[in-house]
Protein backbone atom coordinates (compact mmCIF):
# COMPACT_ATOMS: atom_id res chain seq x y z
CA UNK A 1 -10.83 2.21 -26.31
CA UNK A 2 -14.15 3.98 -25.47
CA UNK A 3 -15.74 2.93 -28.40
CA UNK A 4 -14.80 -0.59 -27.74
CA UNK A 5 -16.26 -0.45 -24.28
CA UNK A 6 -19.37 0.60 -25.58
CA UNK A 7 -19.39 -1.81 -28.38
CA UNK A 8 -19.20 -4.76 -25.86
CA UNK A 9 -22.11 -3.18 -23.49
CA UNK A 10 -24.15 -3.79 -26.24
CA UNK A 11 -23.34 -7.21 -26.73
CA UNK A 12 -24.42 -7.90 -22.50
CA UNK A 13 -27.25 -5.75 -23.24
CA UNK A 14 -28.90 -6.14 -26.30
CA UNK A 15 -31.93 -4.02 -26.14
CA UNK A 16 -32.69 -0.79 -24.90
CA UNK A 17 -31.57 2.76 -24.42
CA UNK A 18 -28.33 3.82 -22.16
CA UNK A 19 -28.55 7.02 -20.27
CA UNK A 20 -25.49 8.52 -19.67
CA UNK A 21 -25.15 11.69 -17.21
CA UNK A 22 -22.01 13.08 -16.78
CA UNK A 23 -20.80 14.80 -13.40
CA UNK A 24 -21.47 18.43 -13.05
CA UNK A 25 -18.76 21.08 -11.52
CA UNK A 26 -19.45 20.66 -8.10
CA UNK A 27 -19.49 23.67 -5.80
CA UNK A 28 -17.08 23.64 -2.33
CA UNK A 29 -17.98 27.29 -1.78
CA UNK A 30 -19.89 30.83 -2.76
CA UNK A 31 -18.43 30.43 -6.60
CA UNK A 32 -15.30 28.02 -6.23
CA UNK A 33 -16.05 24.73 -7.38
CA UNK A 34 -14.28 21.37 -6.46
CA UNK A 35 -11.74 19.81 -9.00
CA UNK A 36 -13.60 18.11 -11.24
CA UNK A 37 -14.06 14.52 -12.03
CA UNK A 38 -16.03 12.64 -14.46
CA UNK A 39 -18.27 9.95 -13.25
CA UNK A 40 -16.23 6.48 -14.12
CA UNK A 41 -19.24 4.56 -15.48
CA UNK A 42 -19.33 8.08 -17.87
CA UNK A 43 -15.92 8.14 -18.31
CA UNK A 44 -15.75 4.38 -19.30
CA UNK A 45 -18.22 4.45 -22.24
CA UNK A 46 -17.31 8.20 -23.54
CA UNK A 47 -14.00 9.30 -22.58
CA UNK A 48 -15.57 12.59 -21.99
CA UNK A 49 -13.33 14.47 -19.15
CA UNK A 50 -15.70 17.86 -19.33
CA UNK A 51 -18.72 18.67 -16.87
CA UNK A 52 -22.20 18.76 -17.66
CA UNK A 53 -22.37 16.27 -20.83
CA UNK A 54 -24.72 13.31 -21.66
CA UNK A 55 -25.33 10.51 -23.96
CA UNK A 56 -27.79 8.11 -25.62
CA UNK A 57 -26.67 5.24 -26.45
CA UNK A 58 -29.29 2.76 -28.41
CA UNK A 59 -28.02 -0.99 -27.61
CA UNK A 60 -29.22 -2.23 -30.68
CA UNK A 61 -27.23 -0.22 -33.58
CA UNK A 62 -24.91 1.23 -31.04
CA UNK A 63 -25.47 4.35 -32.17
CA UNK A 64 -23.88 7.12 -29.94
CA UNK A 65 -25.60 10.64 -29.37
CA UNK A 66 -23.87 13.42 -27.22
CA UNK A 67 -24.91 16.42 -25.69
CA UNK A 68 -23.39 19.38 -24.62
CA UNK A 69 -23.57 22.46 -22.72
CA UNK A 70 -24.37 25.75 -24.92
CA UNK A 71 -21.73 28.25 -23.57
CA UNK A 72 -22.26 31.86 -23.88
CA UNK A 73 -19.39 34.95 -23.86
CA UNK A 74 -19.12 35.22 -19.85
CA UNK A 75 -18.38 31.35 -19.73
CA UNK A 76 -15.54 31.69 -22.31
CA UNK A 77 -14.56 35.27 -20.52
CA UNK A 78 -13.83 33.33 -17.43
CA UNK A 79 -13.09 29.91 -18.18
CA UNK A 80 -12.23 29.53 -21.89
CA UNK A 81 -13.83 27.75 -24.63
CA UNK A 82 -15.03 23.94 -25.12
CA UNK A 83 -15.09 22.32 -28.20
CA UNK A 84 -16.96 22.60 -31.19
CA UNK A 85 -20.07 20.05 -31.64
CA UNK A 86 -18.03 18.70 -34.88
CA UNK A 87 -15.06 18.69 -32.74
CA UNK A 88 -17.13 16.99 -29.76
CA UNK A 89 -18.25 13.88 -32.41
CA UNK A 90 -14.94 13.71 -34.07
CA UNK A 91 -13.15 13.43 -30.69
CA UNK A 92 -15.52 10.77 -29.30
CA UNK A 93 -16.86 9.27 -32.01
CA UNK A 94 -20.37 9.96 -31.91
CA UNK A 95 -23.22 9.26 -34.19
CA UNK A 96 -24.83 12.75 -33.91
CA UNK A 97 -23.82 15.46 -31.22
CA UNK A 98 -26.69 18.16 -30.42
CA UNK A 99 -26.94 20.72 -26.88
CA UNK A 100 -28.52 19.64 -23.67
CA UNK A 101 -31.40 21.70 -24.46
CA UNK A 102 -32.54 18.97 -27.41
CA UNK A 103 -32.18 15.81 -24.97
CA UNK A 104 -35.45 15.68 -24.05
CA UNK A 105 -36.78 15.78 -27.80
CA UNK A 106 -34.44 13.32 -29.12
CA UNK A 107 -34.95 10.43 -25.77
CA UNK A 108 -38.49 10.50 -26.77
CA UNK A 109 -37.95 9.83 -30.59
CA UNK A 110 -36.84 5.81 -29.37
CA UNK A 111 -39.75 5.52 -26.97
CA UNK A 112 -38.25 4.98 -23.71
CA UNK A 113 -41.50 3.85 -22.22
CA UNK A 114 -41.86 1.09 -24.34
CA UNK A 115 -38.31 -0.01 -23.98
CA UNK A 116 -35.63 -0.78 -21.42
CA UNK A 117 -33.79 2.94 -20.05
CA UNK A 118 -30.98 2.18 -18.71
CA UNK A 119 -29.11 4.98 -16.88
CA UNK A 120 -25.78 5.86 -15.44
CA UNK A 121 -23.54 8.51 -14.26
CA UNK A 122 -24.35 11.31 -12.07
CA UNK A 123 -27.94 12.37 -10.02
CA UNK A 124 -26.34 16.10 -9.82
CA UNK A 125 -26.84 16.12 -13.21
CA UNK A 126 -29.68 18.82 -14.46
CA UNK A 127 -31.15 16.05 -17.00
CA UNK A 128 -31.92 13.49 -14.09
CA UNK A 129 -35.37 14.41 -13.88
CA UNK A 130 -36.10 14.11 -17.05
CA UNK A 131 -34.78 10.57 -17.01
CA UNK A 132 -36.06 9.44 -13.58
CA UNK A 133 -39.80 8.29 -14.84
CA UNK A 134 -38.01 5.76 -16.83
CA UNK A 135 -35.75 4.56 -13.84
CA UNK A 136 -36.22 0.86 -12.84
CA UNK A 137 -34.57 -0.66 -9.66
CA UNK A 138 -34.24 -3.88 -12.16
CA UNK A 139 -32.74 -2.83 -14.80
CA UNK A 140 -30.44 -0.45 -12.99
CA UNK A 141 -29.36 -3.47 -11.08
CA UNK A 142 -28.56 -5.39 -14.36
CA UNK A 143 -26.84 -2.39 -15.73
CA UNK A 144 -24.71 -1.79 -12.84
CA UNK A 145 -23.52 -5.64 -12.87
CA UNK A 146 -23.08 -5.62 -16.20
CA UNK A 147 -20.73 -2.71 -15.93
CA UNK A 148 -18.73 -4.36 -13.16
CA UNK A 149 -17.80 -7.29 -15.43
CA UNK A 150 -17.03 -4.93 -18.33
CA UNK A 151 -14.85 -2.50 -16.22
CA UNK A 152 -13.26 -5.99 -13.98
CA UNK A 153 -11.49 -7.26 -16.91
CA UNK A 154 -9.43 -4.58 -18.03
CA UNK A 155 -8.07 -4.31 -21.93
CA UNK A 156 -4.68 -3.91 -22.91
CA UNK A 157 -5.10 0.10 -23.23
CA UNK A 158 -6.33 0.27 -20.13
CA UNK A 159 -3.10 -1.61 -18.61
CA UNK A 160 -0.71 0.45 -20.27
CA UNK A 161 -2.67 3.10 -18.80
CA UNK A 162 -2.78 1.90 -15.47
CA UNK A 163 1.38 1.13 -15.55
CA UNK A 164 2.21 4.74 -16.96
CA UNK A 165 0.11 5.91 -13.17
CA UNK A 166 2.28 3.09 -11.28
CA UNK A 167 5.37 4.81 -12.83
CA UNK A 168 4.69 7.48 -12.11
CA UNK A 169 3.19 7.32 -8.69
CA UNK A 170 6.88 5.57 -8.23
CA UNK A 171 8.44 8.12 -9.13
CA UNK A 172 6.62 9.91 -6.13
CA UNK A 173 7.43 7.74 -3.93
CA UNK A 174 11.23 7.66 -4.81
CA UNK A 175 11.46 11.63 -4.21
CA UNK A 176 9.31 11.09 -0.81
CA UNK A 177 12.38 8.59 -0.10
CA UNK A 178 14.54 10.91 -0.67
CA UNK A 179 13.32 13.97 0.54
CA UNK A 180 12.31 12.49 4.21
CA UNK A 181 14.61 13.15 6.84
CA UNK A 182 14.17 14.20 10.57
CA UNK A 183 12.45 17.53 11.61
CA UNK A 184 10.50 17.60 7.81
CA UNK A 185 6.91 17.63 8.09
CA UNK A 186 4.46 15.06 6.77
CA UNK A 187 2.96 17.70 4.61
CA UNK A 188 6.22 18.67 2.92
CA UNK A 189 6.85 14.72 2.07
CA UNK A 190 3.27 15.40 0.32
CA UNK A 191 3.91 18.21 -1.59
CA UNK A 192 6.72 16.92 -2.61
CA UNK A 193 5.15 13.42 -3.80
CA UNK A 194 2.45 15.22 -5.79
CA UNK A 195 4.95 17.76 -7.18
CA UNK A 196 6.55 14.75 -9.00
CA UNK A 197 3.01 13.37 -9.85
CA UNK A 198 2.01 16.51 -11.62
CA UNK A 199 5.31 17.11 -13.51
CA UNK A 200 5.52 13.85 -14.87
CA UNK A 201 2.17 14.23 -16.37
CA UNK A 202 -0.96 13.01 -14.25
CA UNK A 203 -3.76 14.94 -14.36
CA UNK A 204 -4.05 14.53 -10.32
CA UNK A 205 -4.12 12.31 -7.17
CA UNK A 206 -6.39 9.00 -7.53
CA UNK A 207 -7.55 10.23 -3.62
CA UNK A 208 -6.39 11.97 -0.75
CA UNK A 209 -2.02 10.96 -0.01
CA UNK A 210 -1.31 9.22 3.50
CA UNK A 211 1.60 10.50 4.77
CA UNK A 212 1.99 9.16 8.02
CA UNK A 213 5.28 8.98 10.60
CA UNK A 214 5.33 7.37 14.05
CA UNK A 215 1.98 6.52 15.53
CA UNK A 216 0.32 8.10 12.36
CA UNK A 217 0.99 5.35 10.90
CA UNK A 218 -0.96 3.07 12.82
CA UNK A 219 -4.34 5.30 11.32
CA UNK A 220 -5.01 3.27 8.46
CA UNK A 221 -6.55 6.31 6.32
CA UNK A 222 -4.65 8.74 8.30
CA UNK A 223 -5.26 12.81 6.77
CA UNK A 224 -4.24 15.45 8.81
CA UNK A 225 -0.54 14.60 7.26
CA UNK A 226 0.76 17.72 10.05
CA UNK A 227 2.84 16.11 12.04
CA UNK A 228 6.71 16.64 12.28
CA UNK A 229 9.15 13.57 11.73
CA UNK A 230 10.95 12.22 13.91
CA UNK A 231 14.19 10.23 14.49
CA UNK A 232 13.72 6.99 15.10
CA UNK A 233 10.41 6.85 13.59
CA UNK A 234 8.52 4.77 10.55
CA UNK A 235 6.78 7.21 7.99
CA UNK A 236 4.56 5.08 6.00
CA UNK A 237 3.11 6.61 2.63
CA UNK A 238 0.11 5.83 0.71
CA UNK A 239 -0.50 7.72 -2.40
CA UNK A 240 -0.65 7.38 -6.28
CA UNK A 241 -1.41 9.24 -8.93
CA UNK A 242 -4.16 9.24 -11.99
CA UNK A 243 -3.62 8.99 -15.70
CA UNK A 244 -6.70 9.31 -17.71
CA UNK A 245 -8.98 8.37 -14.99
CA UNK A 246 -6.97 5.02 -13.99
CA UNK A 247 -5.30 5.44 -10.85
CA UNK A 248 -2.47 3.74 -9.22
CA UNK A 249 -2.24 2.95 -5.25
CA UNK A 250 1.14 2.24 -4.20
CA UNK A 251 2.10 2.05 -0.07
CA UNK A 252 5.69 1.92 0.98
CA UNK A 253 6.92 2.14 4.95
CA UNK A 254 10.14 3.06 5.60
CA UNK A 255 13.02 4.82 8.40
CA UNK A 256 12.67 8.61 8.69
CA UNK A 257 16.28 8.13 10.19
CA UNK A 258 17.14 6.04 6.73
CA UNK A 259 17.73 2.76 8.54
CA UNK A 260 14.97 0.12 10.28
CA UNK A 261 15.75 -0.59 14.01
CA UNK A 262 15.77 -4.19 14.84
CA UNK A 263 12.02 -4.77 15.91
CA UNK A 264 10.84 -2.63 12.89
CA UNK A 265 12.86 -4.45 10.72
CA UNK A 266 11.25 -8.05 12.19
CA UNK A 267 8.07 -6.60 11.23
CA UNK A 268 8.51 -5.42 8.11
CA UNK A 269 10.14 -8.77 6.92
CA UNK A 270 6.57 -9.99 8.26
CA UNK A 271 4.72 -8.25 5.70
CA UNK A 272 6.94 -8.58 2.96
CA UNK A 273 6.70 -12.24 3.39
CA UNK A 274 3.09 -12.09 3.28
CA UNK A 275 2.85 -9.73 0.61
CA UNK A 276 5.33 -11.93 -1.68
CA UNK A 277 3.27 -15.55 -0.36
CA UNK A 278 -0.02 -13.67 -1.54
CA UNK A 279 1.74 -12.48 -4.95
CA UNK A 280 2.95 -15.73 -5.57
CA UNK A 281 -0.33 -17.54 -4.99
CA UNK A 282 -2.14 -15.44 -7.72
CA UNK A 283 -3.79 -16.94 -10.89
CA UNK A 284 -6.79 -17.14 -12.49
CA UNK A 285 -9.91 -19.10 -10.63
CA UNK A 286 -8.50 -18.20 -7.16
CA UNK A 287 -10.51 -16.56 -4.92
CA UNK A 288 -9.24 -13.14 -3.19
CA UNK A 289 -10.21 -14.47 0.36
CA UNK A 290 -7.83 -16.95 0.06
CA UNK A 291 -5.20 -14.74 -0.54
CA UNK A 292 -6.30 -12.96 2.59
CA UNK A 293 -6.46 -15.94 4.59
CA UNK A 294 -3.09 -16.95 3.15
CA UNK A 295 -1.25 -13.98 4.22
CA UNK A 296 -2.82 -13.29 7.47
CA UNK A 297 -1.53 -16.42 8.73
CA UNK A 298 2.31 -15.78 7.49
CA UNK A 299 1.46 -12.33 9.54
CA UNK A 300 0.21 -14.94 12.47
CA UNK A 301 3.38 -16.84 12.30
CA UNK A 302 5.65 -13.91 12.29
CA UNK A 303 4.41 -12.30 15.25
CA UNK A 304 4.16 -16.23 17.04
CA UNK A 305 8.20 -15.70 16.06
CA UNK A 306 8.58 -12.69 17.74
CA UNK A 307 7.27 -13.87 20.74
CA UNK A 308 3.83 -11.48 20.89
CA UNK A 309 1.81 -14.47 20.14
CA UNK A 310 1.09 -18.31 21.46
CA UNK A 311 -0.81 -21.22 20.66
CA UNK A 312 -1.17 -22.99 17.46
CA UNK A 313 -1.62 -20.45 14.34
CA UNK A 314 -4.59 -22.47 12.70
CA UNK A 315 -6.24 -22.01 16.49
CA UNK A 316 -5.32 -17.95 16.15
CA UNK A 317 -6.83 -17.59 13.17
CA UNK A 318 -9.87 -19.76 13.34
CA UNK A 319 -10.65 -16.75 16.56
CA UNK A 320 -9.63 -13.94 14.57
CA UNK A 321 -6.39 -12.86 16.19
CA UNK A 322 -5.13 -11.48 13.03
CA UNK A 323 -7.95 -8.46 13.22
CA UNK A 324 -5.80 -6.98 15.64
CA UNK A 325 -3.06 -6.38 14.29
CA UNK A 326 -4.39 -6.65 10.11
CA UNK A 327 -7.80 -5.12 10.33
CA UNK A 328 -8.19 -4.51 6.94
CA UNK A 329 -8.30 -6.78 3.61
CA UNK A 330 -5.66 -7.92 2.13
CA UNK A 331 -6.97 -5.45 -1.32
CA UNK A 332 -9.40 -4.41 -4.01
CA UNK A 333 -9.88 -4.09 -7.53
CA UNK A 334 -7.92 -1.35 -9.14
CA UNK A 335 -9.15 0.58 -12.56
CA UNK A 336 -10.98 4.19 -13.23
CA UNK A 337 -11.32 3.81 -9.20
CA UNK A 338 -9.18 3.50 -6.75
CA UNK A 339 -11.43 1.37 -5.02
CA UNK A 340 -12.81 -0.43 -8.22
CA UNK A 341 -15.64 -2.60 -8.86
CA UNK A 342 -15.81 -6.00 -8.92
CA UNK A 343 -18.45 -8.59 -10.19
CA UNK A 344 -21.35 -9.80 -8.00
CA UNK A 345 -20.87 -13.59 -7.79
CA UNK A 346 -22.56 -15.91 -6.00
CA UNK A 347 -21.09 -17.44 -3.07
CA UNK A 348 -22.58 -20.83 -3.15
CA UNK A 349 -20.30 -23.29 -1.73
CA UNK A 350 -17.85 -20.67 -0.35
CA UNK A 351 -16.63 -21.01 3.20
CA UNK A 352 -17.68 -17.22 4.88
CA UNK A 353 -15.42 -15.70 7.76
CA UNK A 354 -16.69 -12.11 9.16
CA UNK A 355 -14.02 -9.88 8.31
CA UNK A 356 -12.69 -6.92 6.67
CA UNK A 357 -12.19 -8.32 2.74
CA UNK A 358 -13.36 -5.44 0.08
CA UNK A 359 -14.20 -8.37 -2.83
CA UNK A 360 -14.14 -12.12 -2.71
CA UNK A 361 -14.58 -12.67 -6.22
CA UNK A 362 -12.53 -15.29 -8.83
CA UNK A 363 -9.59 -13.55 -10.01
CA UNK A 364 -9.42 -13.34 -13.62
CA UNK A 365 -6.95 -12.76 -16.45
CA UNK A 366 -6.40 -8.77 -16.69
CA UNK A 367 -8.79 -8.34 -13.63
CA UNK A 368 -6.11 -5.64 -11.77
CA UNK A 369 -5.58 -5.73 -7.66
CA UNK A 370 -3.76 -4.27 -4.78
CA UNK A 371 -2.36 -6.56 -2.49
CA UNK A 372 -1.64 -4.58 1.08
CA UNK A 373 -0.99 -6.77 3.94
CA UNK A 374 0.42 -4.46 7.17
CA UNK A 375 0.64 -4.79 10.54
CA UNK A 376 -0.66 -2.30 12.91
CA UNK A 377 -0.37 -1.60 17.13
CA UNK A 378 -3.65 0.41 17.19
CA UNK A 379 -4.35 1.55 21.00
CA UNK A 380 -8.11 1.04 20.38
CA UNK A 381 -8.13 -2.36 19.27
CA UNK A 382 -5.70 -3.95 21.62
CA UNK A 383 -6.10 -1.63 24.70
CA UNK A 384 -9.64 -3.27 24.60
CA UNK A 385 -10.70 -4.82 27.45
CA UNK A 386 -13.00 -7.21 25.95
CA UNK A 387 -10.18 -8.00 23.42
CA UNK A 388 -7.52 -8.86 26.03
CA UNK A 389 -9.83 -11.22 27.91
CA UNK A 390 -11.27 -12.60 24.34
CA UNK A 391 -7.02 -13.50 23.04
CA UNK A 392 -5.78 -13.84 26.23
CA UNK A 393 -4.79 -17.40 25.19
CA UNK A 394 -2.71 -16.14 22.11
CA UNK A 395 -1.60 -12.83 23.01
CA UNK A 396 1.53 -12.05 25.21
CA UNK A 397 0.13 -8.90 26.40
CA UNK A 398 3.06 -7.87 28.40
CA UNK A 399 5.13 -7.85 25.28
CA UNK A 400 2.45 -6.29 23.01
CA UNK A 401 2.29 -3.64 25.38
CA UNK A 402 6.06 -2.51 24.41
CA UNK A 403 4.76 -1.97 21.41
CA UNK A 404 1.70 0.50 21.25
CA UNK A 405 4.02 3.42 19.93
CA UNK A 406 5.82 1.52 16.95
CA UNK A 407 2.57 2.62 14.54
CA UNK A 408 2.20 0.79 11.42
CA UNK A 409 4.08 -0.87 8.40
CA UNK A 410 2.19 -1.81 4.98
CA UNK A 411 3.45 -2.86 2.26
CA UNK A 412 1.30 -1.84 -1.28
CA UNK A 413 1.42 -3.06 -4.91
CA UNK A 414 -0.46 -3.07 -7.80
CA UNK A 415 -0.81 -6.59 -9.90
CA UNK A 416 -1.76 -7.61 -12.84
CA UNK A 417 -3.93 -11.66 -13.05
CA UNK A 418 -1.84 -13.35 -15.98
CA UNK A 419 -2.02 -16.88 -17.53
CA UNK A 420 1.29 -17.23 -15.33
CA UNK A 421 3.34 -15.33 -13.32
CA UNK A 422 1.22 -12.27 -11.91
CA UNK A 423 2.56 -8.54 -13.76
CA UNK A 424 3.61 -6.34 -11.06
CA UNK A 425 3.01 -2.52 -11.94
CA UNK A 426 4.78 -1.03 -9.02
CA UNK A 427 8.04 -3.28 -9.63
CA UNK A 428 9.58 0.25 -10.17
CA UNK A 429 8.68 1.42 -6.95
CA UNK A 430 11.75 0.70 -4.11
CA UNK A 431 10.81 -1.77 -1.09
């Protein structure tokens, strides 16, 4: 898979030298270091998962060099072994594989002032210095968008990939299900999510797991995750897991008490019926922000159903209403991160609206997104003066009001772009 990655860089960029600088162990404190991660533009082109490594790669003969840290008797006293330099170019499939120490001496052997350097990965790492003279802002900007349209489309190994983390992270979420019941805390309903992540094989959390109940759940990134549950309450959960680097995002909302009271239930049919309108509406050549637009207004017209809203939708939306209850896209690319990238397109032609959207690129076959609408009673946002007077014509206040202790409900999946009907990772997952 890595090799193939690498072989089509070279085809976007036919001349020069790639710098790759892998991510370092990162100290949190005195001598304990952070869980590591390697650097996905690294991690793309070398499926290398072990600190302090680097690469040439020359674009022309993609020929691959590695480098690696010399390790001495303390290092494999205290934390073990790495493998052999044979082992290392076997593994990874490298032309040559020498020690950080020789990187210097073999860069300069293709010139790099004569040629394009292109370089990636991580400034922590100790070799960035010696690469930085050969740093230019143009053709790090061509790199980088060349790696978003390489890492946008994904392959079919990278799929599989990214469904073994959506079953998994399902799995998490079906124990969370199960597990939640009045008087828990948020943090047990975590430990017990990631419990199920680990055992079933992930190597850890693609980021830090939302586990919100009552008004928590109207903090869209919400972290404390110390709160007790309560009856009556909604716990909404946002985490997945990470296989190999490619993570999975999955949100679910549900009862602590095990069954919806009637207004939560009206809501949550809301954003299901978004969610499913904005599935449905996927293929290739679409653009995202039409997706957003397209669910925001089913949101508009659910909450004009409930009575919270007035006035014609296409009026509500056209002033932004939907910010304040949806004040968030509707997604994002998913792949290596959680947060992926996306190509940089230009916009010619394209009808802009301020608002929250992550990426309003084409979607394109294999090209792999969340789609997230929720609905949200967030005190700041509609205890706003300025806001009241701004929708007074398409807010009922009074009934709004009633609500500024439900908290939130959103609804998460990761999808697959197809040729026809859009591949749904987190079909596993219960809703």
């Amino acid at each position: 898979m890595h090799a193939n990655n690498r072989k089509n860089l070279c085809k976007k960029l036919p001349k020069g030298i790639v710098v790759g600088l892998g991510q370092v162990d990162v100290i949190r404190n005195s001598d304990v270091h952070y869980p590591f991660r390697q650097e996905s533009n690294f991690l793309y082109l070398s499926g290398i998962q072990m600190p302090d490594f680097a690469f040439i790669l020359l674009l022309e003969t993609n020929q691959f060099f590695i480098f690696m840290p010399k390790i001495d008797a303390k290092h494999v006293v205290w934390l073990g072994k790495i493998p052999s330099p044979t082992e290392i170019q076997k593994e990874y499939g490298a032309s040559k594989v020498g020690f950080l120490d020789q990187f210097e001496t073999v860069l300069s052997k293709f010139h790099p002032g004569k040629q394009n350097v292109y370089v990636l990965g991580s400034k922590q790492s100790k070799l960035w210095k010696k690469t930085a003279p050969y740093v230019h802002a143009k053709n790090q900007k061509t790199l980088s968008n060349c790696m978003a349209e390489l890492r946008y489309i994904k392959s079919e190994a990278e799929i599989n990939l990214l469904q073994t983390s959506a079953k998994i992270s399902a799995l998490g979420h079906r124990a969370a299900m199960d597990k939640a019941k009045p008087g828990k805390f948020e943090y047990e309903i975590q430990s017990y999510i990631e419990h199920v992540f680990r055992l079933n094989g992930a190597s850890q959390t693609a980021y830090g797991s939302i586990v919100a109940s009552g008004k928590n759940s109207a903090v869209l990134h919400y972290f404390q995750n110390n709160a007790k549950l309560k009856a009556g309450d909604l716990l909404l959960i946002d985490a997945g897991c990470e296989v190999e680097g490619y993570a999975a995002d999955i949100t679910r909302t549900f009862a602590v008490s095990g069954k919806l009271t009637s207004p939560q239930k009206e809501i949550y049919e809301i954003v299901l019926n978004a969610q499913k309108k904005a599935i449905q509406n996927i293929r290739p050549g679409r653009r995202f922000r039409e997706l957003h637009d397209l669910s925001s207004q089913v949101m508009l017209e659910g909450l004009k159903d409930m009575g919270l809203l007035k006035g014609n939708v296409s009026d509500m939306f056209e002033a932004g209403v939907e910010k304040l209850f949806f004040p968030h896209g509707l997604g994002h690319p998913l792949g290596l991160d959680v947060h992926d990238v996306s190509p940089v397109e230009p916009q010619t032609g394209v009808k802009k609206k301020k608002g929250q959207l992550r990426a309003n690129v084409k979607l394109e076959v294999n090209s792999v997104w969340t789609v997230e609408p929720g609905i949200y009673f967030i005190d700041v946002l509609l205890k706003d003066p300025k806001n009241r007077k701004k929708f007074k014509d398409f807010v009922h206040w009074p009934k709004v009001d009633r609500f500024l202790n439900f908290g939130g409900i959103r609804i998460e999946d990761d999808v697959v772009v197809t040729s026809g009907t859009p591949k749904i990772l987190t079909a596993s997952c219960p809703k």
